[in-house]
N, C-alpha and C. Protein backbone atom coordinates (compact mmCIF):
# COMPACT_ATOMS: atom_id res chain seq x y z
N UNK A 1 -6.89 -68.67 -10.85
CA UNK A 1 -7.62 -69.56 -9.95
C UNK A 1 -8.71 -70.26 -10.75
N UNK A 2 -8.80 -71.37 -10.88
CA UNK A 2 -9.87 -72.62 -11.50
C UNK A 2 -11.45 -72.42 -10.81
N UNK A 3 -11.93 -71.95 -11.63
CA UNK A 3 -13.61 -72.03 -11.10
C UNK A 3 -13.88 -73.90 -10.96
N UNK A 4 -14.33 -73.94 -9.57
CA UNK A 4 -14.56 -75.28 -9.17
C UNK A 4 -16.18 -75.79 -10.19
N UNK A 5 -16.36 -76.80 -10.23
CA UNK A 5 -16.97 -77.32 -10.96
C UNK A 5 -17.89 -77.96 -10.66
N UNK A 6 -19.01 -78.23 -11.40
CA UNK A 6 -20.55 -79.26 -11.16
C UNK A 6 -19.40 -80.42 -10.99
N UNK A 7 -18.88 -81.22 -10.89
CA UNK A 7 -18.09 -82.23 -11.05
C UNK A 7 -17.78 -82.41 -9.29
N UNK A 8 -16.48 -81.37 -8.93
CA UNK A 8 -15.82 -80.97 -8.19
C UNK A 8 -17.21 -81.00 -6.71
N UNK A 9 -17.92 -80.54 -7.21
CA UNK A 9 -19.45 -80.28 -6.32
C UNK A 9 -20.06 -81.00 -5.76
N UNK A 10 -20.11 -82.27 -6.66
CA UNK A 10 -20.41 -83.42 -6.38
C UNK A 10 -19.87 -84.28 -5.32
N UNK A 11 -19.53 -84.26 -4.28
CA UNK A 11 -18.68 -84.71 -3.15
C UNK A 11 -19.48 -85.15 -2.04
N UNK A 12 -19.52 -86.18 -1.17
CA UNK A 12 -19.96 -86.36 -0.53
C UNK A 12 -19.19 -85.34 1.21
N UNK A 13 -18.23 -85.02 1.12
CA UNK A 13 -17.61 -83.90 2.22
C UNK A 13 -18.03 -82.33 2.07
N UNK A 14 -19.20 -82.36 2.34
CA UNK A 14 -19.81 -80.84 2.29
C UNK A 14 -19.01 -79.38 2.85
N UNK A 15 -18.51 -79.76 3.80
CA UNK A 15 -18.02 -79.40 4.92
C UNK A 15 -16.35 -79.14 4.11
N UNK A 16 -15.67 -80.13 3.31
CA UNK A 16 -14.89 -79.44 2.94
C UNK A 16 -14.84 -78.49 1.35
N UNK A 17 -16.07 -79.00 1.00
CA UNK A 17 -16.22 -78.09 0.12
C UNK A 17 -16.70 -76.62 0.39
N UNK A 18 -17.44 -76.23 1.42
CA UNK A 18 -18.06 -74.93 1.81
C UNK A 18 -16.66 -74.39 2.22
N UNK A 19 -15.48 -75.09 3.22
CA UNK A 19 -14.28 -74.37 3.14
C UNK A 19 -14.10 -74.20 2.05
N UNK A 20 -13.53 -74.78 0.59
CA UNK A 20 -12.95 -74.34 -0.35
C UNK A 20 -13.43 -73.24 -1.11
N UNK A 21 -14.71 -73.28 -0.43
CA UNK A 21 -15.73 -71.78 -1.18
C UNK A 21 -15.64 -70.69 -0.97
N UNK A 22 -15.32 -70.63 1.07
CA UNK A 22 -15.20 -69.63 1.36
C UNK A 22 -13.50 -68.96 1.15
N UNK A 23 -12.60 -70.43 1.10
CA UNK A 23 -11.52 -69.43 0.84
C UNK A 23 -11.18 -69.07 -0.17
N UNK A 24 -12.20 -69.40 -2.00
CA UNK A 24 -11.85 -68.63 -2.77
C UNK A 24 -12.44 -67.73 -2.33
N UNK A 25 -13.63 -67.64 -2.23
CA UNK A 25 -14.88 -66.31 -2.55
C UNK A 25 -15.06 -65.12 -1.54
N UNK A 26 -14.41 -65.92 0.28
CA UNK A 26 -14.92 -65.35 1.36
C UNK A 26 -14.61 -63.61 1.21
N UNK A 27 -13.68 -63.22 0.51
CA UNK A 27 -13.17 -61.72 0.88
C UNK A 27 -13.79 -61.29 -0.40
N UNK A 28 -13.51 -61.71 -1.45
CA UNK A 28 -14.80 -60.83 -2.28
C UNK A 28 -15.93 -60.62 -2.01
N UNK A 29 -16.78 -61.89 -1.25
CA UNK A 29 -18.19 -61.76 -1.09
C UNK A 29 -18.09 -60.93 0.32
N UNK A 30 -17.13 -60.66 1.40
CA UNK A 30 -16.94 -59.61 2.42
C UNK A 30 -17.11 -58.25 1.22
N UNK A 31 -16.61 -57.99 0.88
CA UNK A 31 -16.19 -56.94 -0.06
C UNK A 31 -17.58 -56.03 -0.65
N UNK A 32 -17.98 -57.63 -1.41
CA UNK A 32 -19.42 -56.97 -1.87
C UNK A 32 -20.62 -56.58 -1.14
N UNK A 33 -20.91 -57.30 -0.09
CA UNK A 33 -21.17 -57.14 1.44
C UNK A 33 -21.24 -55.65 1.31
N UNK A 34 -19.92 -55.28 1.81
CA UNK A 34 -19.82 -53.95 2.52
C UNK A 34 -20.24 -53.21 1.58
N UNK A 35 -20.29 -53.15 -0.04
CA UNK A 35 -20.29 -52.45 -0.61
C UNK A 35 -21.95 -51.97 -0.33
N UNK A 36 -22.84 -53.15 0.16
CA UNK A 36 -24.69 -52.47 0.15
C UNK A 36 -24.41 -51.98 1.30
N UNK A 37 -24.00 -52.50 2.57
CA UNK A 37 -24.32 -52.00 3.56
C UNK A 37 -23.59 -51.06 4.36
N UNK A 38 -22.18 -50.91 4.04
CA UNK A 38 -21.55 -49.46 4.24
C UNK A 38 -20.69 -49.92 6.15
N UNK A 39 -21.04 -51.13 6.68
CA UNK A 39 -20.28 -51.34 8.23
C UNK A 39 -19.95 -52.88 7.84
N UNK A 40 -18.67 -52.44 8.16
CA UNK A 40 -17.56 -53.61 8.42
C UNK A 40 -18.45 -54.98 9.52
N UNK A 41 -18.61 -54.58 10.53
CA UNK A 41 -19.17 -55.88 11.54
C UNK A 41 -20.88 -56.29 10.32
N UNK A 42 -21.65 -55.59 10.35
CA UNK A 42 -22.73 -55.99 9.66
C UNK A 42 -22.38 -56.76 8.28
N UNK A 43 -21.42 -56.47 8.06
CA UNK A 43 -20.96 -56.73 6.54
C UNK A 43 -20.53 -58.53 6.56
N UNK A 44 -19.93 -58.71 7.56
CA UNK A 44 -18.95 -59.54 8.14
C UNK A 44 -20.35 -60.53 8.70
N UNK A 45 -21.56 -60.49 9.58
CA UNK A 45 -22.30 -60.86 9.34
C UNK A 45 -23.27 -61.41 8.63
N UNK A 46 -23.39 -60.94 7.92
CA UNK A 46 -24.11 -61.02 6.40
C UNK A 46 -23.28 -62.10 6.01
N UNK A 47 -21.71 -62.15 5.77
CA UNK A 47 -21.20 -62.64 4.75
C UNK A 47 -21.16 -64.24 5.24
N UNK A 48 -21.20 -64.78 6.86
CA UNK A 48 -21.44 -65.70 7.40
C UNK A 48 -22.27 -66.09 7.14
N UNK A 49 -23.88 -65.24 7.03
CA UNK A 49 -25.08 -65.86 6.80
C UNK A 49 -25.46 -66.24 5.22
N UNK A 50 -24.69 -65.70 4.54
CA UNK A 50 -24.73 -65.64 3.29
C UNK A 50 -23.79 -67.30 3.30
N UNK A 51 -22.70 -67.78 3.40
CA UNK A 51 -22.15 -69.15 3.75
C UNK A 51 -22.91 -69.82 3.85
N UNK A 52 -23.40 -69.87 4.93
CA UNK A 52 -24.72 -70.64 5.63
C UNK A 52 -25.42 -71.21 4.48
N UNK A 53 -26.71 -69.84 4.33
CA UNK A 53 -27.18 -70.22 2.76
C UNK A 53 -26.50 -70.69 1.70
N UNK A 54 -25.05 -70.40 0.97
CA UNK A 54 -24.65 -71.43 0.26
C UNK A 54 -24.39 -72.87 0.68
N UNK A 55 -24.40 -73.14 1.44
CA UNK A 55 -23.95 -74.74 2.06
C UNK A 55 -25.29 -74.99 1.99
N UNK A 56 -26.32 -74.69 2.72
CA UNK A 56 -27.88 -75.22 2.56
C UNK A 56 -28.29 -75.62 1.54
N UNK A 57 -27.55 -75.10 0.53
CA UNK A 57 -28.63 -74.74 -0.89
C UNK A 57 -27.58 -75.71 -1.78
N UNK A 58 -26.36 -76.30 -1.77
CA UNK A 58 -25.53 -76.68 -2.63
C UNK A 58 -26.02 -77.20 -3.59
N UNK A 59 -27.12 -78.29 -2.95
CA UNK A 59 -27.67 -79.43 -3.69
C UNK A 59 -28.53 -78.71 -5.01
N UNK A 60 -28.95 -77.28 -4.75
CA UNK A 60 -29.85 -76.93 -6.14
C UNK A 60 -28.66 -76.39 -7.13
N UNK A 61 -27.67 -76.23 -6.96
CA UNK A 61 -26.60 -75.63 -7.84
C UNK A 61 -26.30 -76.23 -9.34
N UNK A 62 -26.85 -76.01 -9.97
CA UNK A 62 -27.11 -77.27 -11.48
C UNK A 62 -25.70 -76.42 -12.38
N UNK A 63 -25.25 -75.40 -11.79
CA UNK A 63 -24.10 -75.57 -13.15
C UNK A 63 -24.52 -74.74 -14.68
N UNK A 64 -25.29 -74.25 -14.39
CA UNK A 64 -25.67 -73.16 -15.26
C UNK A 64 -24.60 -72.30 -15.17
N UNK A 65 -24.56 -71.31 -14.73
CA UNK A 65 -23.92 -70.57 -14.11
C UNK A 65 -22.49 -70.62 -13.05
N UNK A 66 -21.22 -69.68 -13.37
CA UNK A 66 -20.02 -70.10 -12.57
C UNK A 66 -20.65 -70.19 -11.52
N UNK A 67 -20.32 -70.96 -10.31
CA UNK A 67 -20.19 -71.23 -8.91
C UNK A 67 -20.34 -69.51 -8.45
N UNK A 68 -19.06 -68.89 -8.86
CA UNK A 68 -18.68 -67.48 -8.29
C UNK A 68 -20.52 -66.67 -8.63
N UNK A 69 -20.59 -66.54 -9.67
CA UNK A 69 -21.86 -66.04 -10.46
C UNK A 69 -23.05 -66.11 -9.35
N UNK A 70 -23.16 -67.45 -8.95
CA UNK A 70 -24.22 -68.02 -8.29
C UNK A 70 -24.20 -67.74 -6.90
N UNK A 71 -23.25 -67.88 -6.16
CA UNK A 71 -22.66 -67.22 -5.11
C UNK A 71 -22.79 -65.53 -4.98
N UNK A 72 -22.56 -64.71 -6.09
CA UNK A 72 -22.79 -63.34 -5.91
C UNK A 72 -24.02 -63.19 -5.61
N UNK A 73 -24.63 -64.02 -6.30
CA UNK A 73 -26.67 -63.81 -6.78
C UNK A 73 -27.05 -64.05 -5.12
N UNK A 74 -26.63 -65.44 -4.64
CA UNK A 74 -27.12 -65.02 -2.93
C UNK A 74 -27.07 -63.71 -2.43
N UNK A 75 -25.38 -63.37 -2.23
CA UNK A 75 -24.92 -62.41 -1.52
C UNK A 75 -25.84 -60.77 -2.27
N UNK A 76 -25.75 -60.84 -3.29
CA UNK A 76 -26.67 -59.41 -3.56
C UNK A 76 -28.19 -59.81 -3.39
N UNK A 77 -28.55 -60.83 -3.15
CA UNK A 77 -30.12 -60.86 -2.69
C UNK A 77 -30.01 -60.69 -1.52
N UNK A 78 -29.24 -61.31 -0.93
CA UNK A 78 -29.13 -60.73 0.82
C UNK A 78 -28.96 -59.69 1.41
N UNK A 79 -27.94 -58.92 0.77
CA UNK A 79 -27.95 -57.87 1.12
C UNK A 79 -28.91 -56.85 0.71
N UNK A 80 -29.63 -57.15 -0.20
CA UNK A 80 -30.91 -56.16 -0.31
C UNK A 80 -31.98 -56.52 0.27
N UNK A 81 -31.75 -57.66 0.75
CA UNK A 81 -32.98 -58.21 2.08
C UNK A 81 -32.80 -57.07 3.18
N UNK A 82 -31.52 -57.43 3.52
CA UNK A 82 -31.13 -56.77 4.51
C UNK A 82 -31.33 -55.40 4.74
N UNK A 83 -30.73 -54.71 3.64
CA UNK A 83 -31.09 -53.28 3.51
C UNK A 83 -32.97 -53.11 3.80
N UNK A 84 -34.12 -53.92 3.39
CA UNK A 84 -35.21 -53.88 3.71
C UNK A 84 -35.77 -54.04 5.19
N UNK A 85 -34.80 -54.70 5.40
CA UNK A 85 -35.40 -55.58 6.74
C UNK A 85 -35.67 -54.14 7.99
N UNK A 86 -36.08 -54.67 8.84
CA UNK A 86 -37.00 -53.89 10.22
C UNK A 86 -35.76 -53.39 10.55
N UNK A 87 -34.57 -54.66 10.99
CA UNK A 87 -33.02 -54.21 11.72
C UNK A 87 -32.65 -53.20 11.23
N UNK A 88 -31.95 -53.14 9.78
CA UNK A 88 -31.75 -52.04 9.56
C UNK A 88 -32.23 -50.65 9.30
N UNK A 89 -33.43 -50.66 9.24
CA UNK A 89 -33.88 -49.36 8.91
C UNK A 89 -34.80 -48.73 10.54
N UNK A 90 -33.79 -49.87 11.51
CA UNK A 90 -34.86 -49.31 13.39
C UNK A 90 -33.57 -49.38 14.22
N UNK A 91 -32.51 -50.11 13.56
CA UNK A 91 -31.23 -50.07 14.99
C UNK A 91 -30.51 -48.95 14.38
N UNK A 92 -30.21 -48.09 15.71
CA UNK A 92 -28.76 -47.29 15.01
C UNK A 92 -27.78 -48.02 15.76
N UNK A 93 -26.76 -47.74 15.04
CA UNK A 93 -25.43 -48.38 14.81
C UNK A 93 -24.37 -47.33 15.39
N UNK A 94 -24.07 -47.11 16.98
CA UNK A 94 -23.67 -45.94 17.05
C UNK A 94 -21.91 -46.28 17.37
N UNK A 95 -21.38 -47.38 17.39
CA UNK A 95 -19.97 -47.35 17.32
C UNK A 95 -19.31 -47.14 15.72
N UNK A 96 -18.36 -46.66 15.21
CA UNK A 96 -18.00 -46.71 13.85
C UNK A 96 -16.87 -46.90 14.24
N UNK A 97 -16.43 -47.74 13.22
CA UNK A 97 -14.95 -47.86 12.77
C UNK A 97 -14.12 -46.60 11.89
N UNK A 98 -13.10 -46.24 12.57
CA UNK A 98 -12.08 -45.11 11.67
C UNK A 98 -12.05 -45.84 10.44
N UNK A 99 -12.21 -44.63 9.51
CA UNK A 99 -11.68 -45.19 8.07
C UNK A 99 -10.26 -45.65 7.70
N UNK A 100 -9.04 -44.75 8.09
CA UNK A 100 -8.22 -44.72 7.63
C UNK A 100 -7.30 -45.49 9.00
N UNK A 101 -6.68 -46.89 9.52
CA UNK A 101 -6.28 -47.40 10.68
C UNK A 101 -4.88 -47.09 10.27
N UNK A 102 -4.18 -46.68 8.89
CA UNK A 102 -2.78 -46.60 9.19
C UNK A 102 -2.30 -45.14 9.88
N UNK A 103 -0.82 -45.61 10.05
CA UNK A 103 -0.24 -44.12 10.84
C UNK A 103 0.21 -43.63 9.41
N UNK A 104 -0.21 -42.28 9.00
CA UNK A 104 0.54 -41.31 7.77
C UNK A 104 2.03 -40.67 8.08
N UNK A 105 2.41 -41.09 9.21
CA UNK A 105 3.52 -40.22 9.77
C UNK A 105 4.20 -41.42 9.46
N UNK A 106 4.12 -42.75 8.94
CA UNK A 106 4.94 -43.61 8.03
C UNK A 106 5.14 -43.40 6.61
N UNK A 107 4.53 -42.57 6.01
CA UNK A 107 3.48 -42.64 4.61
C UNK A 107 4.21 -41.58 4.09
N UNK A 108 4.97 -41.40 2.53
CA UNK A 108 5.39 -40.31 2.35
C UNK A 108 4.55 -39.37 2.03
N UNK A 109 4.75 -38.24 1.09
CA UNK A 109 3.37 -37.16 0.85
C UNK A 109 2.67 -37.54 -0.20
N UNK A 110 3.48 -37.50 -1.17
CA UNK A 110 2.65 -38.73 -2.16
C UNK A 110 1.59 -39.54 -2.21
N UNK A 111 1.87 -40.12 -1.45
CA UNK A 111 1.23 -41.70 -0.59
C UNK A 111 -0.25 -41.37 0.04
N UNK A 112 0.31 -40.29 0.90
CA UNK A 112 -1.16 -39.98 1.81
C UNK A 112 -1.94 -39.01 0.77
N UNK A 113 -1.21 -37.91 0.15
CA UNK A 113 -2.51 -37.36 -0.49
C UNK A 113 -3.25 -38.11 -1.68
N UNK A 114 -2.72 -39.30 -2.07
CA UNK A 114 -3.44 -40.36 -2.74
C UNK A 114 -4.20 -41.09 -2.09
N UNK A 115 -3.97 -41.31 -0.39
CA UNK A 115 -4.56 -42.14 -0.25
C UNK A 115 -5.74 -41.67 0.40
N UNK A 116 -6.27 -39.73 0.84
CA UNK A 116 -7.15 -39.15 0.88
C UNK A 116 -7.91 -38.90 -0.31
N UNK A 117 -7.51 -39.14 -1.40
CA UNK A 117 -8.41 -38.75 -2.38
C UNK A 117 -8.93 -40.47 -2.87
N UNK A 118 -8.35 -41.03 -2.56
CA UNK A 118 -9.24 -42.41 -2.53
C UNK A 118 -9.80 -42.79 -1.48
N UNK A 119 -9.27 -42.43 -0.10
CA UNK A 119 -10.71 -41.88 0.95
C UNK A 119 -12.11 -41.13 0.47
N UNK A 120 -11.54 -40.18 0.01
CA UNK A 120 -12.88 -39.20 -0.38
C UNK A 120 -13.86 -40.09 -1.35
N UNK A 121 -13.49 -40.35 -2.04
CA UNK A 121 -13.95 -41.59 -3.43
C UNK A 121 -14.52 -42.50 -3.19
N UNK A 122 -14.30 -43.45 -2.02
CA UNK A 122 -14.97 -44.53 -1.24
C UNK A 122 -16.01 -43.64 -0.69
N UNK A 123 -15.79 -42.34 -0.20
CA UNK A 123 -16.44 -41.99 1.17
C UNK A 123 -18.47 -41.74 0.21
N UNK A 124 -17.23 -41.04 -1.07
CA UNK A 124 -18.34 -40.04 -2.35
C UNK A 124 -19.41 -41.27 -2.36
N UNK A 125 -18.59 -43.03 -3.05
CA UNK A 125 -19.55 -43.71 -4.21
C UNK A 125 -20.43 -44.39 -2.59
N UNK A 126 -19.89 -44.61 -1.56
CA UNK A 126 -21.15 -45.14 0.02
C UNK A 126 -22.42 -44.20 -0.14
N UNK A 127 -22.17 -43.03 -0.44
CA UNK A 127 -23.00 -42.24 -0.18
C UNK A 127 -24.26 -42.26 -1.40
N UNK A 128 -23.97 -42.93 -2.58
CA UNK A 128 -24.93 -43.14 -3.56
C UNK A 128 -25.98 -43.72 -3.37
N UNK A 129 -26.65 -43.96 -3.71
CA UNK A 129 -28.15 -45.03 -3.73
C UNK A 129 -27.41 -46.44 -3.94
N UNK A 130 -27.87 -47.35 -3.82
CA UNK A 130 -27.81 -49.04 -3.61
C UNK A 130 -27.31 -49.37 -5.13
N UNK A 131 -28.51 -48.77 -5.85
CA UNK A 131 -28.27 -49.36 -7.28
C UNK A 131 -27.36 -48.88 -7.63
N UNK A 132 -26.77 -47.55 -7.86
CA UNK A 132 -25.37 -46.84 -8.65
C UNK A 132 -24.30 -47.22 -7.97
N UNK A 133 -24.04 -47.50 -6.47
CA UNK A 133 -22.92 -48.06 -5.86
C UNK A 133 -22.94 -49.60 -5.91
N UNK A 134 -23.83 -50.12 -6.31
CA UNK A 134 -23.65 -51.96 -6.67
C UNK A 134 -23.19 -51.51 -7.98
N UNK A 135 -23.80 -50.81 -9.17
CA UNK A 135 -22.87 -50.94 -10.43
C UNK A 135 -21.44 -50.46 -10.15
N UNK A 136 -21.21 -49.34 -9.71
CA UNK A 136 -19.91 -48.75 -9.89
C UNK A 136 -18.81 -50.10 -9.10
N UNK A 137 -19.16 -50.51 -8.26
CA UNK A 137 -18.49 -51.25 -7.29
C UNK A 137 -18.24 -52.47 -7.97
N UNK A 138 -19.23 -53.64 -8.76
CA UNK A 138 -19.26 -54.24 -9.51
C UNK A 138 -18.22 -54.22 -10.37
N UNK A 139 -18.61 -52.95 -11.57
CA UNK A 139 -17.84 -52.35 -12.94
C UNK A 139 -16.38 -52.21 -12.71
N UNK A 140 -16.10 -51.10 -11.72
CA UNK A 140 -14.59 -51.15 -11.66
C UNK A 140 -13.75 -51.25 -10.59
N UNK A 141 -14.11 -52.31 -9.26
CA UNK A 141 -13.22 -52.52 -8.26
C UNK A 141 -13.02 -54.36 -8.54
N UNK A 142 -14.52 -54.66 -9.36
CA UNK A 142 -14.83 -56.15 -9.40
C UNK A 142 -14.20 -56.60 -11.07
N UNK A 143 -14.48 -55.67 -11.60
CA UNK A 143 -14.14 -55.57 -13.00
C UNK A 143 -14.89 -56.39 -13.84
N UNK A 144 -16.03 -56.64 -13.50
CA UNK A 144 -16.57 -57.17 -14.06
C UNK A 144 -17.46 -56.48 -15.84
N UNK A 145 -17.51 -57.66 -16.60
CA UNK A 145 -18.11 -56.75 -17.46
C UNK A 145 -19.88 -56.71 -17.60
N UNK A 146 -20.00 -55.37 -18.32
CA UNK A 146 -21.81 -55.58 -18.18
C UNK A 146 -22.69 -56.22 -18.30
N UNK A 147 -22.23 -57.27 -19.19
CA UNK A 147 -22.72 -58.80 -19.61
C UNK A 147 -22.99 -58.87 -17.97
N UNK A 148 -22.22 -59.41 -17.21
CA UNK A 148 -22.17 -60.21 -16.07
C UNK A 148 -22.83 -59.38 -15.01
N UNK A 149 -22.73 -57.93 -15.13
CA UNK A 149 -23.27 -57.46 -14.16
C UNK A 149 -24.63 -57.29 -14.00
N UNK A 150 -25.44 -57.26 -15.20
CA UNK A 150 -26.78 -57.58 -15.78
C UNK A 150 -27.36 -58.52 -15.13
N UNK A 151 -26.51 -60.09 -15.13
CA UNK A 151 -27.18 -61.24 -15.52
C UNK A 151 -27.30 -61.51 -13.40
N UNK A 152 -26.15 -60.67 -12.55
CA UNK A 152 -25.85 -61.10 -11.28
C UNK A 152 -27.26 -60.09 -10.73
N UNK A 153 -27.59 -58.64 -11.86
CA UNK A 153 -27.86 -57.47 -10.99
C UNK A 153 -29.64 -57.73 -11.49
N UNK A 154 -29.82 -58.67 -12.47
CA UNK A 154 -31.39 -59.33 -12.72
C UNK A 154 -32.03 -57.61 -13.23
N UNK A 155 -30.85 -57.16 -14.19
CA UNK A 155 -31.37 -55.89 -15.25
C UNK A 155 -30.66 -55.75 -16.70
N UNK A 156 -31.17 -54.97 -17.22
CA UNK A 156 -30.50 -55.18 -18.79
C UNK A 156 -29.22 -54.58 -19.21
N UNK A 157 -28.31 -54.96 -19.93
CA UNK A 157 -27.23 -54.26 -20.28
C UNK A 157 -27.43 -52.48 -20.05
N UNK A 158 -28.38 -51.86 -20.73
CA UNK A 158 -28.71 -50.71 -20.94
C UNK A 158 -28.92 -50.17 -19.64
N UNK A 159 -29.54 -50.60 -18.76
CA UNK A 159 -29.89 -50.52 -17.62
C UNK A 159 -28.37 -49.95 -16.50
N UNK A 160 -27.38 -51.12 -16.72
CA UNK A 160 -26.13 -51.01 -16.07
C UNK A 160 -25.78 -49.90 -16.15
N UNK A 161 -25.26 -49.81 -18.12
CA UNK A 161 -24.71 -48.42 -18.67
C UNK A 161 -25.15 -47.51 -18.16
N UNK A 162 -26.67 -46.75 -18.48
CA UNK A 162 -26.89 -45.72 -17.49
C UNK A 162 -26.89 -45.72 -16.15
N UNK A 163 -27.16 -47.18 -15.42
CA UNK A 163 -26.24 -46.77 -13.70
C UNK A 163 -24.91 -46.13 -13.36
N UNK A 164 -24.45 -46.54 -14.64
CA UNK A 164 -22.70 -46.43 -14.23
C UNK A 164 -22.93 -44.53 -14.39
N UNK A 165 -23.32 -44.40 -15.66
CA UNK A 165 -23.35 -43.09 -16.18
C UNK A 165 -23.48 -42.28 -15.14
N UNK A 166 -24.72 -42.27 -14.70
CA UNK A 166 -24.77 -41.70 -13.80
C UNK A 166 -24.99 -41.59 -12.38
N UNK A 167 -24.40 -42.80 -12.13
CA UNK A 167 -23.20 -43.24 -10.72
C UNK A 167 -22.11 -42.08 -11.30
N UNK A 168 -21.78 -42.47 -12.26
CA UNK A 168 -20.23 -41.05 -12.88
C UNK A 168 -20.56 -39.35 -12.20
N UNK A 169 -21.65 -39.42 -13.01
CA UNK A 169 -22.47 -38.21 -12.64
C UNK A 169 -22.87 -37.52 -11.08
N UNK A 170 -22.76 -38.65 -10.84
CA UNK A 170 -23.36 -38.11 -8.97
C UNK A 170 -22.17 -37.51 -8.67
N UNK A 171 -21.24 -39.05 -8.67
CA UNK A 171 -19.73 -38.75 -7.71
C UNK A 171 -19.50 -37.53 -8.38
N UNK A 172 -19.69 -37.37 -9.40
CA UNK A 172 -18.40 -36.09 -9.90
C UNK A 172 -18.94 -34.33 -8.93
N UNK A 173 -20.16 -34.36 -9.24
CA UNK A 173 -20.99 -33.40 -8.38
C UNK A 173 -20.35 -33.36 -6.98
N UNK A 174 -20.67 -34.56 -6.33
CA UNK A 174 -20.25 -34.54 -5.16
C UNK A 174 -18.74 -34.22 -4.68
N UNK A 175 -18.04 -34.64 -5.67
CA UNK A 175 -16.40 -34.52 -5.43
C UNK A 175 -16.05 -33.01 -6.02
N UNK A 176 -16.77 -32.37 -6.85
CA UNK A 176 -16.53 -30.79 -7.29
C UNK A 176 -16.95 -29.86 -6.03
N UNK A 177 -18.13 -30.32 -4.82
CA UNK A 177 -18.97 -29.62 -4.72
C UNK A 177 -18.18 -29.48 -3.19
């Protein structure tokens, strides 16, 4: 997929460019979303308001930086707004969504006890602090490399490495224990 361009940007149809944004970016930036805040509807929120703010803001977009790059940098400032804000830390949130919506009685054995131990794994890295589950989530679902995760996460290479480390370190505790 072609990272759209300062060029491409330049358009007087705003409106169809914020579509073309959201349908590269919309499910990653859902994705990363969920990854601070841990609920599907809040997540899904965010990721609208996070739109919003990119369409507002197009005009400062100078092209430094990929489109995608610049786009994350909203969405992880937002969501650590968010995580601050009054809402979340005064509403409880008392409907939840099931984790797992498929039927296993389709699923051979294989299948499902893989797909509980990558339950457990999602369930382990939610349960981390903000910062070790933005690196781990970043590092190896996003694949991004530390260069990039530095420059999106506004900390130093060194910084990452030991998140990840011991992001490693937590989960493993938690998944032995």
């Amino acid at each position: 997929m072609e990272e759209l361009t300062v060029e491409m940007l330049d358009t007087e149809d705003k409106e169809a460019l914020i579509d073309e944004i959201m349908n590269r970016y919309g499910q990653e930036v859902l994705k990363l979303v969920f990854s601070y805040v841990n609920n599907r509807a809040i997540a899904e929120d965010l990721t609208q308001d996070i739109f919003v703010k990119c369409y507002q803001s197009l005009h400062t977009y100078s092209g430094k930086a990929k489109l995608r790059t610049w786009l994350w940098r909203i969405a992880i400032n937002h969501s650590k707004d968010f995580l601050k804000s009054w809402y979340n830390k005064n509403v409880v949130i008392t409907e939840e969504e099931p984790i797992n919506n498929t039927t296993q009685k389709e699923l051979v054995e294989q299948t499902i006890i893989q797909k509980e131990e990558d339950d457990q794994l999602i369930a382990a890295i939610m349960k981390l602090p903000v910062k070790y589950r933005e690196a781990i989530y970043l590092y190896y679902y996003e694949e991004l490399p530390i260069k990039e995760i530095a420059q999106l996460t506004e900390i130093g290479d060194n910084t990452v490495k030991t998140r990840l480390r011991r992001a490693k370190e937590l989960l493993k505790v938690q998944l032995e224990g």
